[in-house]
C-alpha atoms as a PDB file:
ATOM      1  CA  UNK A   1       9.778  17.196  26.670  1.00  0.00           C
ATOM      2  CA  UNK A   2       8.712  15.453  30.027  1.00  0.00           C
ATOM      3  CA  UNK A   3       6.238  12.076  29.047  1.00  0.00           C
ATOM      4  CA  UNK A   4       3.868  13.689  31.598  1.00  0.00           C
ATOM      5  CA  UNK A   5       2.740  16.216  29.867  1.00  0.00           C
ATOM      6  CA  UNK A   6       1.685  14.129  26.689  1.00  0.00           C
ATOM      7  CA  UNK A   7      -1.040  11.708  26.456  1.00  0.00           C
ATOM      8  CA  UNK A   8      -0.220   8.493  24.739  1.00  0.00           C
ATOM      9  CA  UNK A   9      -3.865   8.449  22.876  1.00  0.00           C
ATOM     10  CA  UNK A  10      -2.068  11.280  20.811  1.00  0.00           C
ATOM     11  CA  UNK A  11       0.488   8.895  19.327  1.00  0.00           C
ATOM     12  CA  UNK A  12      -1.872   6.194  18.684  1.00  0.00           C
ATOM     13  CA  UNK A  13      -3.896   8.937  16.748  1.00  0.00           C
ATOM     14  CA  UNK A  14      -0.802  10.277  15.359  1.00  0.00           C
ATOM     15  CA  UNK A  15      -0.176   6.969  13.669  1.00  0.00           C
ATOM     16  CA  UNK A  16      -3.908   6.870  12.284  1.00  0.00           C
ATOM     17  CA  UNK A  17      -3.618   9.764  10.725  1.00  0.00           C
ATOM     18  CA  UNK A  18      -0.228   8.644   8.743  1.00  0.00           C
ATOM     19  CA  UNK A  19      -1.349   5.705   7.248  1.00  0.00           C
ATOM     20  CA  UNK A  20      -4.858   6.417   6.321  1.00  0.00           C
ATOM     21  CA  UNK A  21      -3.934  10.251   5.129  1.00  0.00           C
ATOM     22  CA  UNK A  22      -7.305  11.244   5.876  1.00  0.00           C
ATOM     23  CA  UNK A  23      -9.083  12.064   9.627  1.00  0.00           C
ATOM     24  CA  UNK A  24     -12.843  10.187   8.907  1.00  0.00           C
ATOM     25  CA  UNK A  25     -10.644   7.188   7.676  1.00  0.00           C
ATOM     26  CA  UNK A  26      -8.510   7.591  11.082  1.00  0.00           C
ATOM     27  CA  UNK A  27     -11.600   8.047  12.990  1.00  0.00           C
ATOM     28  CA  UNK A  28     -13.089   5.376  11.436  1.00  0.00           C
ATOM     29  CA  UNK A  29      -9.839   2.956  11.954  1.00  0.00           C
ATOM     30  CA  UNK A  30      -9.853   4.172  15.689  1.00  0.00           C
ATOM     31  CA  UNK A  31     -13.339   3.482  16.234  1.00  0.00           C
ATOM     32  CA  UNK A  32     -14.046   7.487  17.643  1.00  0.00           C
ATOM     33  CA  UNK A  33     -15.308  10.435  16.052  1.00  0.00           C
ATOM     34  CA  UNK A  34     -14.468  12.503  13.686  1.00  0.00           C
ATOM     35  CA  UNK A  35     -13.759  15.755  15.770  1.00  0.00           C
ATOM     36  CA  UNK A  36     -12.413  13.619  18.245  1.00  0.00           C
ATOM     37  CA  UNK A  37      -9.756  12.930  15.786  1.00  0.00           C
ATOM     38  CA  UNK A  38      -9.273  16.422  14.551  1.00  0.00           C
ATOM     39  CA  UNK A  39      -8.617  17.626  18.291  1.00  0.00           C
ATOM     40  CA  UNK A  40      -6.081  15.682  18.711  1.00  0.00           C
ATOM     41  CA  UNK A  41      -4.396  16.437  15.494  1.00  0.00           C
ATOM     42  CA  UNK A  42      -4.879  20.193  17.036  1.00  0.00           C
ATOM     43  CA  UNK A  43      -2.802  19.131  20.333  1.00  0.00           C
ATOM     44  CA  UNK A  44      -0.777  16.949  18.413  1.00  0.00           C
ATOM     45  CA  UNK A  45       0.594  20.093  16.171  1.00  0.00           C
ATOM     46  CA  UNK A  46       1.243  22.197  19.721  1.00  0.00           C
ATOM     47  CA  UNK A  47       3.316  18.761  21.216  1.00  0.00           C
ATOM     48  CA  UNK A  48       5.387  19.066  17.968  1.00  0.00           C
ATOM     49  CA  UNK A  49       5.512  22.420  17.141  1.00  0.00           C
ATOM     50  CA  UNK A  50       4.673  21.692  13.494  1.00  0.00           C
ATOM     51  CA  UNK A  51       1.488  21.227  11.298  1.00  0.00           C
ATOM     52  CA  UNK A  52       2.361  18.056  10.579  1.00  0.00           C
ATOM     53  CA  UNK A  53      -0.661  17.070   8.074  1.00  0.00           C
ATOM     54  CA  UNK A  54      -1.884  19.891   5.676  1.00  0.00           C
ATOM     55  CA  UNK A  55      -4.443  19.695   3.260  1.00  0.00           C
ATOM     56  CA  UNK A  56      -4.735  17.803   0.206  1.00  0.00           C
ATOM     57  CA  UNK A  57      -7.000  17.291  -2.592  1.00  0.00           C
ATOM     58  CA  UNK A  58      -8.049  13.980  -1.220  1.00  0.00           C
ATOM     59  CA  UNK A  59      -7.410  14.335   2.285  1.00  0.00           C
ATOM     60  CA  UNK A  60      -3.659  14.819   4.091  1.00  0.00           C
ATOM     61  CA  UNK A  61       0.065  15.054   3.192  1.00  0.00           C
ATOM     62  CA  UNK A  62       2.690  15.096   5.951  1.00  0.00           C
ATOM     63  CA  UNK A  63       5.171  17.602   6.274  1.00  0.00           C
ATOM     64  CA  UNK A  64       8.736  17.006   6.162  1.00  0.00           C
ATOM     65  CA  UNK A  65       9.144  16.986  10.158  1.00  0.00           C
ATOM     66  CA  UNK A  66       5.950  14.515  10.333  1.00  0.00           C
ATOM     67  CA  UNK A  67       7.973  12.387   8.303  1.00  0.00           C
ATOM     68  CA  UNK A  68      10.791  12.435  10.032  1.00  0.00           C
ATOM     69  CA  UNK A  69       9.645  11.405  13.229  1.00  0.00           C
ATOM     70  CA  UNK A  70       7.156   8.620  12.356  1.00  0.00           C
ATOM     71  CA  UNK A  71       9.390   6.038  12.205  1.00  0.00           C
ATOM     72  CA  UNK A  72      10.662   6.733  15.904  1.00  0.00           C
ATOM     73  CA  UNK A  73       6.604   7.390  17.377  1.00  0.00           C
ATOM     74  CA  UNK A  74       5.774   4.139  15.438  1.00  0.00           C
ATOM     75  CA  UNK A  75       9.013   2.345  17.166  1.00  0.00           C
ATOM     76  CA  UNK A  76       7.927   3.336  20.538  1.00  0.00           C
ATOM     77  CA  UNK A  77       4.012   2.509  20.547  1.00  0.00           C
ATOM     78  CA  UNK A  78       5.753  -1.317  19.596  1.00  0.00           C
ATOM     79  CA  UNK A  79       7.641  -1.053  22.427  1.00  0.00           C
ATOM     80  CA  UNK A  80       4.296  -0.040  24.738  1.00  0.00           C
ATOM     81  CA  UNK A  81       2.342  -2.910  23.338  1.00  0.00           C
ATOM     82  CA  UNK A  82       5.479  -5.435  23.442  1.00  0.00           C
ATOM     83  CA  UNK A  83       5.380  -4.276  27.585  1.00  0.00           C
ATOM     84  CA  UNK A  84       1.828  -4.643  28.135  1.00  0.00           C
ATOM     85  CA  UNK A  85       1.728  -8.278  26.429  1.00  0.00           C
ATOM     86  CA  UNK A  86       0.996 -10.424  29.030  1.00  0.00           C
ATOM     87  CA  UNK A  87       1.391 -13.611  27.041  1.00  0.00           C
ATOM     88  CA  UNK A  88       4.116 -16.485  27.097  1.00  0.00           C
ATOM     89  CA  UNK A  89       7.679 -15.137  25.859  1.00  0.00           C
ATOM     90  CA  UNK A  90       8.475 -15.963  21.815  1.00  0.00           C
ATOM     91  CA  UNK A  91      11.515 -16.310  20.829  1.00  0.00           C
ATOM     92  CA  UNK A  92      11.562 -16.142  16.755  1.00  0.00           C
ATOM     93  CA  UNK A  93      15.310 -17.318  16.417  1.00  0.00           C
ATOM     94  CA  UNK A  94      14.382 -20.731  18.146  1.00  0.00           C
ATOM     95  CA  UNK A  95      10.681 -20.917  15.694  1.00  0.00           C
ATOM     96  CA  UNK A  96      10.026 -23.671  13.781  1.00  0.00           C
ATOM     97  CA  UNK A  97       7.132 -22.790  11.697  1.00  0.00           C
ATOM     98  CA  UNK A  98       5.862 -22.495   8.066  1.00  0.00           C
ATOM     99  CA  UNK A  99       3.508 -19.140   7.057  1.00  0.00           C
ATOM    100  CA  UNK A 100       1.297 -19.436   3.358  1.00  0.00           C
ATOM    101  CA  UNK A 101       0.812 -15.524   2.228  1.00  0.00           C
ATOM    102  CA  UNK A 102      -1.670 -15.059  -0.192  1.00  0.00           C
ATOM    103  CA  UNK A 103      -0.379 -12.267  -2.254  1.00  0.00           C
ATOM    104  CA  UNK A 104       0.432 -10.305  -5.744  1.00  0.00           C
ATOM    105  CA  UNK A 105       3.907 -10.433  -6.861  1.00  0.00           C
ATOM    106  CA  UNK A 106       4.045  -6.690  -6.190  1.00  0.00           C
ATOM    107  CA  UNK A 107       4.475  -8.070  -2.496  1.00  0.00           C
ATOM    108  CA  UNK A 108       7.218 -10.325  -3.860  1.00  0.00           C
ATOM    109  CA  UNK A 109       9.100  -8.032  -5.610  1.00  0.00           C
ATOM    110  CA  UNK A 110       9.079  -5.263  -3.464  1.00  0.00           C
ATOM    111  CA  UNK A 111       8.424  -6.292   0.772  1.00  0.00           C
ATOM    112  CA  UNK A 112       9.460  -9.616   0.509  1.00  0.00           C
ATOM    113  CA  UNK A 113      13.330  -9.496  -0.359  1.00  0.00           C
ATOM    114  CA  UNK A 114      14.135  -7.539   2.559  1.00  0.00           C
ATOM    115  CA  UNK A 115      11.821  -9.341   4.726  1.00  0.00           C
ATOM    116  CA  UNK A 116      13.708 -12.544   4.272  1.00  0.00           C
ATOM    117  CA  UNK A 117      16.999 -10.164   4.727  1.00  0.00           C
ATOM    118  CA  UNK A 118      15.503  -9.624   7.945  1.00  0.00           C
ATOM    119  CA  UNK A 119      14.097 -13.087   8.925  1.00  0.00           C
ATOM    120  CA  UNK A 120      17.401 -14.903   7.942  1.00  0.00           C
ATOM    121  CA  UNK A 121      19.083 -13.140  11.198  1.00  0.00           C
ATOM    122  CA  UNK A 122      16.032 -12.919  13.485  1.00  0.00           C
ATOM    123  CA  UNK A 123      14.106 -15.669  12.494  1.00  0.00           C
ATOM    124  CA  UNK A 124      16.252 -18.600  10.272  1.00  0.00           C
ATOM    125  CA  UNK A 125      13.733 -21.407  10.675  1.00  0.00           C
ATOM    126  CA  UNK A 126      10.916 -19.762   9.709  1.00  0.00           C
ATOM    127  CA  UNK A 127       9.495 -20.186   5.812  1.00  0.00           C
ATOM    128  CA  UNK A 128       7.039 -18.910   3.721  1.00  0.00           C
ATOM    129  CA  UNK A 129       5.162 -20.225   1.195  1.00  0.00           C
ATOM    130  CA  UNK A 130       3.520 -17.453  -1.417  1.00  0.00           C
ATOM    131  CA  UNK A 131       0.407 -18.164  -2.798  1.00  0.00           C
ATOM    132  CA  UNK A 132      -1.194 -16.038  -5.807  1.00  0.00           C
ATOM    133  CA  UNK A 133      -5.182 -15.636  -4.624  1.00  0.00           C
ATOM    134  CA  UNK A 134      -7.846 -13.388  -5.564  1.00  0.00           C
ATOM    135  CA  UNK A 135      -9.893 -11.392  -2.932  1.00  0.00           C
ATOM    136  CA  UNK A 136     -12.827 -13.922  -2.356  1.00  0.00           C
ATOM    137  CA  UNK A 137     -10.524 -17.283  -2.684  1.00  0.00           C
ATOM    138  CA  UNK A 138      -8.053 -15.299  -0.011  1.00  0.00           C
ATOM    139  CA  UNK A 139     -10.565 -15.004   2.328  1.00  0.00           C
ATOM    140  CA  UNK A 140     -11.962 -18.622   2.385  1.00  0.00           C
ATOM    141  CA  UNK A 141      -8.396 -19.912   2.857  1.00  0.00           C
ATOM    142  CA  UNK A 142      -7.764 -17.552   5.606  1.00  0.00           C
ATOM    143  CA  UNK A 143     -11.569 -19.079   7.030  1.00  0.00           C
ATOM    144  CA  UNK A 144     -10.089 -22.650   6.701  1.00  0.00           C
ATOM    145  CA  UNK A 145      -6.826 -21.916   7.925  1.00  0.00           C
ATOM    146  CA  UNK A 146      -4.516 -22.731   4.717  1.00  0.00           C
ATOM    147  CA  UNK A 147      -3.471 -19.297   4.621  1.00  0.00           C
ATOM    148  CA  UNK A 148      -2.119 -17.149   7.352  1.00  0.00           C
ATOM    149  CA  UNK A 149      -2.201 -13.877   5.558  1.00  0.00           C
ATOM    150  CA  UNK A 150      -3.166 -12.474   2.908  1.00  0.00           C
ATOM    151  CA  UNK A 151      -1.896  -8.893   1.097  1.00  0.00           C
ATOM    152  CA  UNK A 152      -4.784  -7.328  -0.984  1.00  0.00           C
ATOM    153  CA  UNK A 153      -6.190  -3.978  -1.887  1.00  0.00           C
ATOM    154  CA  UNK A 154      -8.350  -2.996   0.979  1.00  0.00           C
ATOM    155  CA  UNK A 155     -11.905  -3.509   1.391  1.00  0.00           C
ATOM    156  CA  UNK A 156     -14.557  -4.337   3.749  1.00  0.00           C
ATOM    157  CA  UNK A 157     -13.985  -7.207   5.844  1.00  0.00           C
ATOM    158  CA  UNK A 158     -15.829  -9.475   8.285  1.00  0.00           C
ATOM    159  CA  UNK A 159     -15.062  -8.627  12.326  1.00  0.00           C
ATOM    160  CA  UNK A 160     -13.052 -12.182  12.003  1.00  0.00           C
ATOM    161  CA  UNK A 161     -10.491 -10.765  10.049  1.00  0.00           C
ATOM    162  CA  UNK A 162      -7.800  -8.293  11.237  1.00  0.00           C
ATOM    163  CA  UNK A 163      -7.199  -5.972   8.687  1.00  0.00           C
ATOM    164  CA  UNK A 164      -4.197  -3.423   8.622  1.00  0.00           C
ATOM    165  CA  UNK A 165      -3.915  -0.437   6.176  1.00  0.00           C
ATOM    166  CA  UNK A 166       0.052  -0.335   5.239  1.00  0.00           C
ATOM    167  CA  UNK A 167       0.169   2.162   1.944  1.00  0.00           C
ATOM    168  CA  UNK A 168      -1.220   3.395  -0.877  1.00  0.00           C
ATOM    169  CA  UNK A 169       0.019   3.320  -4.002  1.00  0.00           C
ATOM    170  CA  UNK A 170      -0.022   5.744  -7.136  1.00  0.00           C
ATOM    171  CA  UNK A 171      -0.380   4.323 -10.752  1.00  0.00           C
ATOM    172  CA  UNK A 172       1.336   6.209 -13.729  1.00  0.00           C
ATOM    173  CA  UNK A 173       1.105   5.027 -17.076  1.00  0.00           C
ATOM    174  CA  UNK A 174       3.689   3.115 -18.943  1.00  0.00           C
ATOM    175  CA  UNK A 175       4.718   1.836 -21.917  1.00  0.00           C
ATOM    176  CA  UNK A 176       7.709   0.837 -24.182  1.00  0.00           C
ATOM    177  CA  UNK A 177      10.862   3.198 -25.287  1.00  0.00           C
ATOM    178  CA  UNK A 178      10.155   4.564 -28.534  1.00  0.00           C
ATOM    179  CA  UNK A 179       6.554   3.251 -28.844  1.00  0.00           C
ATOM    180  CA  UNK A 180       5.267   4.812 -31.996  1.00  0.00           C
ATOM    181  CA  UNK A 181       2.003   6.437 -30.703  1.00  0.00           C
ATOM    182  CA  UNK A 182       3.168   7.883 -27.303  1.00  0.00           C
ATOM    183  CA  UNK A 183       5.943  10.891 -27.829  1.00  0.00           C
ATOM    184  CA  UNK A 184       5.377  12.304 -24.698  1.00  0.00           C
ATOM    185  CA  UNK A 185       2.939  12.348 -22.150  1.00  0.00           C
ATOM    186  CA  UNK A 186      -0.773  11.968 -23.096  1.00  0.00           C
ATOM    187  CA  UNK A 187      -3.695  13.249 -23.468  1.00  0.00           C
ATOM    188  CA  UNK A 188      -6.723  11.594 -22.040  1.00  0.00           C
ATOM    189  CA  UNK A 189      -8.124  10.811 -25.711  1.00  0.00           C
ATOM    190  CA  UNK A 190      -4.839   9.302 -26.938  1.00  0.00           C
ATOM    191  CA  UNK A 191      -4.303   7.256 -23.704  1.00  0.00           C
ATOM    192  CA  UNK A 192      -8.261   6.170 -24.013  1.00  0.00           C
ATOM    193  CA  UNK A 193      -7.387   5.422 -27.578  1.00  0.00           C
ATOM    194  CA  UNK A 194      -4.349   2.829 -27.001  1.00  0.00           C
ATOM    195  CA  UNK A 195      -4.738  -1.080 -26.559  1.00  0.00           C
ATOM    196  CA  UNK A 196      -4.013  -1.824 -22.873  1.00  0.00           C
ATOM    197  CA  UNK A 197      -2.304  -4.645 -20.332  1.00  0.00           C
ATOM    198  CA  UNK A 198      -4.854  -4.592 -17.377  1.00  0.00           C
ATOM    199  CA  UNK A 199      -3.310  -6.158 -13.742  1.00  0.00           C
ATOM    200  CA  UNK A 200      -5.591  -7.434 -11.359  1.00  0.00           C
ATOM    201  CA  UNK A 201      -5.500 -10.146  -8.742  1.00  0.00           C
ATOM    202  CA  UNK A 202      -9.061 -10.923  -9.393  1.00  0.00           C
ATOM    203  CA  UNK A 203      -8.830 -12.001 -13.262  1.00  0.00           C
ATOM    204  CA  UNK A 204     -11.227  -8.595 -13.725  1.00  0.00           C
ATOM    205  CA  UNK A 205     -11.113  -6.890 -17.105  1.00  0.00           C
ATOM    206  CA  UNK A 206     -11.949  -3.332 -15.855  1.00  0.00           C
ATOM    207  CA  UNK A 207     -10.264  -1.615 -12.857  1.00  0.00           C
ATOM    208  CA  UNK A 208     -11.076   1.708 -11.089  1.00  0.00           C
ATOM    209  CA  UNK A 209      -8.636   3.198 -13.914  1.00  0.00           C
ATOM    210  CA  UNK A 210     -11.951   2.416 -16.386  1.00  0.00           C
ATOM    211  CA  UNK A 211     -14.338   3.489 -14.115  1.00  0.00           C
ATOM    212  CA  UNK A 212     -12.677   7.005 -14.107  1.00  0.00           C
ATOM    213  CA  UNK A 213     -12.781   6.979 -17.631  1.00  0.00           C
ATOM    214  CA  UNK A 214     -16.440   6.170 -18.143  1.00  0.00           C
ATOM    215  CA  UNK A 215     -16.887   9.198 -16.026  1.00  0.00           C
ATOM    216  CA  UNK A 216     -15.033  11.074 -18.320  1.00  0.00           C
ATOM    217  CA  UNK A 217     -17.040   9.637 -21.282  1.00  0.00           C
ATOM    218  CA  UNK A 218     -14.119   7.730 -22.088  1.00  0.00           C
ATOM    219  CA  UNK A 219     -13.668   4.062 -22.689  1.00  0.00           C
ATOM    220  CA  UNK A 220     -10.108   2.129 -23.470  1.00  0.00           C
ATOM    221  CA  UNK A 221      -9.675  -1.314 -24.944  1.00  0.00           C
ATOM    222  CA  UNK A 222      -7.851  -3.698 -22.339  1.00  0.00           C
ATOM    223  CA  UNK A 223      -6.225  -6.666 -24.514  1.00  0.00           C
ATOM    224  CA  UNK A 224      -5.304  -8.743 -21.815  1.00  0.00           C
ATOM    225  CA  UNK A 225      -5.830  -8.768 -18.111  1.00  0.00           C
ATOM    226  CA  UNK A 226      -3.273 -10.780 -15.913  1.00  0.00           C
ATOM    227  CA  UNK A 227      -2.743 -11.068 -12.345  1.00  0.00           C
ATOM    228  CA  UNK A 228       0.844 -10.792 -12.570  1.00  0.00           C
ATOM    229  CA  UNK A 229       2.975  -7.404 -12.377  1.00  0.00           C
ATOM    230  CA  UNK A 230       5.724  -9.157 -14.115  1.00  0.00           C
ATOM    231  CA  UNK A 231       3.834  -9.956 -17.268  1.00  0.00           C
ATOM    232  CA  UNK A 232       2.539  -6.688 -17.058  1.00  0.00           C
ATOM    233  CA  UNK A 233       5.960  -5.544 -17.392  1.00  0.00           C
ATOM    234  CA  UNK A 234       7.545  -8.140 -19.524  1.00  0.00           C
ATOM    235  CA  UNK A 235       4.230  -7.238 -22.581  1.00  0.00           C
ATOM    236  CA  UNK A 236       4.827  -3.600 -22.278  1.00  0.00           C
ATOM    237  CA  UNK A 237       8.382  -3.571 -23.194  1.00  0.00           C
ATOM    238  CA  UNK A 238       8.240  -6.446 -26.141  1.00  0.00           C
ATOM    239  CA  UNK A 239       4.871  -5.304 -27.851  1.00  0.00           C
ATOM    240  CA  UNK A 240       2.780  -2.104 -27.938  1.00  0.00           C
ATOM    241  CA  UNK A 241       0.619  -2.216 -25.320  1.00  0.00           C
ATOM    242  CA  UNK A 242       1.018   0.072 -22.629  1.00  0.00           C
ATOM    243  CA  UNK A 243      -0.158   0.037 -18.835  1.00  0.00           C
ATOM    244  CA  UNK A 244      -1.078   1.931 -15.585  1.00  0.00           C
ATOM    245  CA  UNK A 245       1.632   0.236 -13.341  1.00  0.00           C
ATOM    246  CA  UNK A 246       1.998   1.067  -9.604  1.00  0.00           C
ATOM    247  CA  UNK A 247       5.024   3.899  -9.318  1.00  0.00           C
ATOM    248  CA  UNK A 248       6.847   1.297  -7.575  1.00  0.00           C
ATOM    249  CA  UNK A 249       6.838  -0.888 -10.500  1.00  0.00           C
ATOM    250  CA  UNK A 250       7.600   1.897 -12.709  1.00  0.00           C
ATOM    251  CA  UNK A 251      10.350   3.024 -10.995  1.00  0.00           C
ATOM    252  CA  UNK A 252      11.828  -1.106 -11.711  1.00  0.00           C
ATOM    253  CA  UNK A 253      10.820  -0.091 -15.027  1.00  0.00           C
ATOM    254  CA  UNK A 254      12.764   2.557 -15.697  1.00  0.00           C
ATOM    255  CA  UNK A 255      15.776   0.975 -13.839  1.00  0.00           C
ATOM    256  CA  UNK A 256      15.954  -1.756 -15.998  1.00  0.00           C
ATOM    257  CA  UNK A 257      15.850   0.255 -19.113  1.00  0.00           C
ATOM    258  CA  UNK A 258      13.731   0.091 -22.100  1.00  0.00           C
ATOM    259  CA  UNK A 259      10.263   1.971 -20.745  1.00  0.00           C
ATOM    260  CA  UNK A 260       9.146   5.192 -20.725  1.00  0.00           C
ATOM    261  CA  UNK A 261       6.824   6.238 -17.656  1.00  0.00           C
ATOM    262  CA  UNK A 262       4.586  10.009 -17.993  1.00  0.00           C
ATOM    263  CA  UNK A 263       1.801  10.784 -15.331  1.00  0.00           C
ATOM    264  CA  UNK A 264      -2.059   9.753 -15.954  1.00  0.00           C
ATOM    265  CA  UNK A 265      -3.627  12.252 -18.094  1.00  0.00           C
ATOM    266  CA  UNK A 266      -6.529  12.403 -15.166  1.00  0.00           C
ATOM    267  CA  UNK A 267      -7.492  12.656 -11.075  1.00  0.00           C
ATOM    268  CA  UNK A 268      -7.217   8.889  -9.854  1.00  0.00           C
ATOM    269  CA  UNK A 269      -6.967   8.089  -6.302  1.00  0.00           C
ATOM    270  CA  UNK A 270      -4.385   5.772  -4.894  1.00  0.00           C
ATOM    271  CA  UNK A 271      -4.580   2.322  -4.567  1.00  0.00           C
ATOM    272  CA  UNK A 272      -5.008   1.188  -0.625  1.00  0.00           C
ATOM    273  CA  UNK A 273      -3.416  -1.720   0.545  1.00  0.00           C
ATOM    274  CA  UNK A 274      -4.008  -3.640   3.267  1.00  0.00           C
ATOM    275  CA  UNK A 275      -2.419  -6.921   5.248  1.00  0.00           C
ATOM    276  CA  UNK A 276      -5.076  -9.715   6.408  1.00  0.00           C
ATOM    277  CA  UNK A 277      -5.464 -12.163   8.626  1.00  0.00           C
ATOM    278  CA  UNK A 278      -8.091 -14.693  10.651  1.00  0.00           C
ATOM    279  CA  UNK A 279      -8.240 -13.108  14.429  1.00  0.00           C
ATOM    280  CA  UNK A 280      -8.608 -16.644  16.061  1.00  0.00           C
ATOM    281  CA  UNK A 281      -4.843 -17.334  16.067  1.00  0.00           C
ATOM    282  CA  UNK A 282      -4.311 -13.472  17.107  1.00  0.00           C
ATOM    283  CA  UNK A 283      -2.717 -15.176  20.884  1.00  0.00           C
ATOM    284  CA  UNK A 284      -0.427 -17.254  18.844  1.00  0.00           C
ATOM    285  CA  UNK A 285       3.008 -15.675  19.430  1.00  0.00           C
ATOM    286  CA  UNK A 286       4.730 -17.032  16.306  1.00  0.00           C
ATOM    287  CA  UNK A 287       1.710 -15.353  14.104  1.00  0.00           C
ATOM    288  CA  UNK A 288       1.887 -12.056  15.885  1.00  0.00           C
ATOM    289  CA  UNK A 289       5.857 -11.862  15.326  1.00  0.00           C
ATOM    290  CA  UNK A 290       5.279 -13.221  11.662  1.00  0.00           C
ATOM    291  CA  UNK A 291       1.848 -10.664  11.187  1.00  0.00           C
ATOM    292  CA  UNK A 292       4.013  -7.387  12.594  1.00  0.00           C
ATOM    293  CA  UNK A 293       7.512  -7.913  10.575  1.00  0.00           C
ATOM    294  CA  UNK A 294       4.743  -8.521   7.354  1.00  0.00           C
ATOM    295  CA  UNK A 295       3.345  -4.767   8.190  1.00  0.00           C
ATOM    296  CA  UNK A 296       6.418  -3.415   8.957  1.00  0.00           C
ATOM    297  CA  UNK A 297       8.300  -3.730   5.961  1.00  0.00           C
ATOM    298  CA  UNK A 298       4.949  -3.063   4.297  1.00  0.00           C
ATOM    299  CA  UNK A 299       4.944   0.415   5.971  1.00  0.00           C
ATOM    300  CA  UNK A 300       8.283   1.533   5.610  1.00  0.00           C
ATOM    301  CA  UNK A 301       8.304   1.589   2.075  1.00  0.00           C
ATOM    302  CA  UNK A 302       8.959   5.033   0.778  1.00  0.00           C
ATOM    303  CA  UNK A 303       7.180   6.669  -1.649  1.00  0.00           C
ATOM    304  CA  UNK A 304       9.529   6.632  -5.275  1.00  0.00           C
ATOM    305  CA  UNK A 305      10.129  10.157  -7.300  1.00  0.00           C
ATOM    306  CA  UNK A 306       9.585   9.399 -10.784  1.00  0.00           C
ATOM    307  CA  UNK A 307      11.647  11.318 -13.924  1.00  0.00           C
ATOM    308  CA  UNK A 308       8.179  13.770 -14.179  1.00  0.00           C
ATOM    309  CA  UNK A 309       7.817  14.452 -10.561  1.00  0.00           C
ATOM    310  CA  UNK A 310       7.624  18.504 -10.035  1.00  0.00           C
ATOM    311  CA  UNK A 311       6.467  20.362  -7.448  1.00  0.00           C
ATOM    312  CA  UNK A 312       4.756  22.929  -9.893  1.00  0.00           C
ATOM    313  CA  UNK A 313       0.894  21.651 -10.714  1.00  0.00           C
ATOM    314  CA  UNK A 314      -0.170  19.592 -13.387  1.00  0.00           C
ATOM    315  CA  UNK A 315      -4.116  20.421 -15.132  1.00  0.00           C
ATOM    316  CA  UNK A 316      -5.603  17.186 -15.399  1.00  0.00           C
ATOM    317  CA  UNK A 317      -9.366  15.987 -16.128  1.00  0.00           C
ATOM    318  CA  UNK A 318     -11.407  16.179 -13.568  1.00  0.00           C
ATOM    319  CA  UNK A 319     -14.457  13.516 -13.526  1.00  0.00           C
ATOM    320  CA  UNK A 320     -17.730  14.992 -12.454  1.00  0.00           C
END
């Protein structure tokens, strides 16, 4: 396929549509209308010769051959930008610099170990310092300049802040091997009806998971909220409590022995997440390398199959 025949706009869309999974958030992300967005998905599909996005309850999936040439569309549109930057040359091997991430530990457990795989060949002298921050301390350390970056569930930010969408993440629900209310997986009443371990970087006691449930005329008791995913884990398997957990964190779960993991017995969307940072030092070369290794390994991520994963579909309850 000769370059000349393709316009590069379709790539840039292309990638949009991937990470956001839905074309009014890709329109939105790319600053251009909506049908704007869908026509190119339409010329997209005839470059390819493949649908690449079908629908979805909740916007798009990609197909298999989508998939499998993301990684080499989002390799080249690095390389374009890497040409066109007209700044001075950095070289991350020779770096001496320190970066403060403001993050959960879902970020520690799961992006950073190989990140620092990857920075102890390409970049040795660089560190990091992780800081656990909620959403409104995050952003007035990014203001003052204490933090660098900061990995959060996405939301609405100021025009000073860069924001990148990098996944979203599915919760299941979890709880310990052989816990004596939960045989199997649950209804909505049972799962309602259980004491619950509530994450969230905030400190806050209810999550979207209970505002799905009010909707449902449902209300569960959370015992404890903490803003750690390792406590989360650590209470679920010694006492009774039980847990939505990312399936990421399940998937640890299950590999370490001593859980049991069953779907949510109702429609919840996934979680976005989304990499921050102040756009003031965007020219600094050391915070661009730093900012694009962050999203990469961030994006790369694959999603986990879980023991109840079928292709065959599951009722659930549906809020109205």
């Amino acid at each position: 396929m000769s370059l000349k025949h393709i316009d590069l706009n379709l790539l840039i869309t292309f990638d949009a549509l991937w990470h956001e999974r839905n074309v009014t958030r890709a329109a939105r992300r790319l600053n251009v209308s909506q049908p704007t967005v869908s026509n190119a998905l339409s010329r997209l599909r005839l470059v390819f010769g493949d649908q690449l996005f079908l629908r979805a309850p909740r916007g798009i999936e990609p197909t298999e051959r989508c998939s499998e040439i993301i990684k080499d569309v989002r390799e080249a549109l690095r390389h374009i930008e890497q040409a066109l930057d007209s700044g001075p040359a950095f070289d991350a091997k020779q770096c001496r610099r320190q970066f403060q991430i403001g993050c959960a530990d879902y970020f520690d457990l799961f992006v950073l170990p190989d990140l620092l795989a990857y920075m102890a060949v390409h970049a040795p002298m660089i560190d990091l310092r992780i800081r656990s921050v909620d959403i409104e301390e995050g952003m007035d350390l990014l203001d003052a300049g204490e933090l660098d970056f900061m990995m959060h569930m996405e939301f609405p930010a100021a025009k000073r802040f860069g924001v990148r969408p990098v996944l979203r993440e599915r919760h299941v629900f979890a709880t310990r091997a052989g816990h004596p209310l939960v045989k199997g997986p649950p209804d909505i009443a049972t799962f309602a009806s259980l004491s619950h371990v509530n994450f969230s970087q905030r400190g806050d006691s209810e999550s979207l998971v209970d505002e799905v449930l009010a909707k449902l005329g449902h209300r569960r008791r959370v015992a404890i909220t903490t803003q750690h995913m390792t406590t989360v884990a650590h209470l679920v398997k010694t006492t009774d409590l039980v847990a939505s957990v990312p399936s990421r964190m399940a998937a640890k779960m299950l590999e370490e022995g001593g859980f049991a993991v069953y779907p949510i017995p109702f429609k919840i969307e996934k979680v976005p997440v989304a990499v921050y940072w102040n756009r003031r030092f965007e020219l600094d070369g050391a915070m661009r390398w730093m900012r694009d290794a962050i999203i990469e390994f961030c994006e790369v991520l694959e999603p986990v199959t879980l023991p109840f994963d079928t292709p065959a579909p599951t009722k659930m309850a549906t809020a109205s």
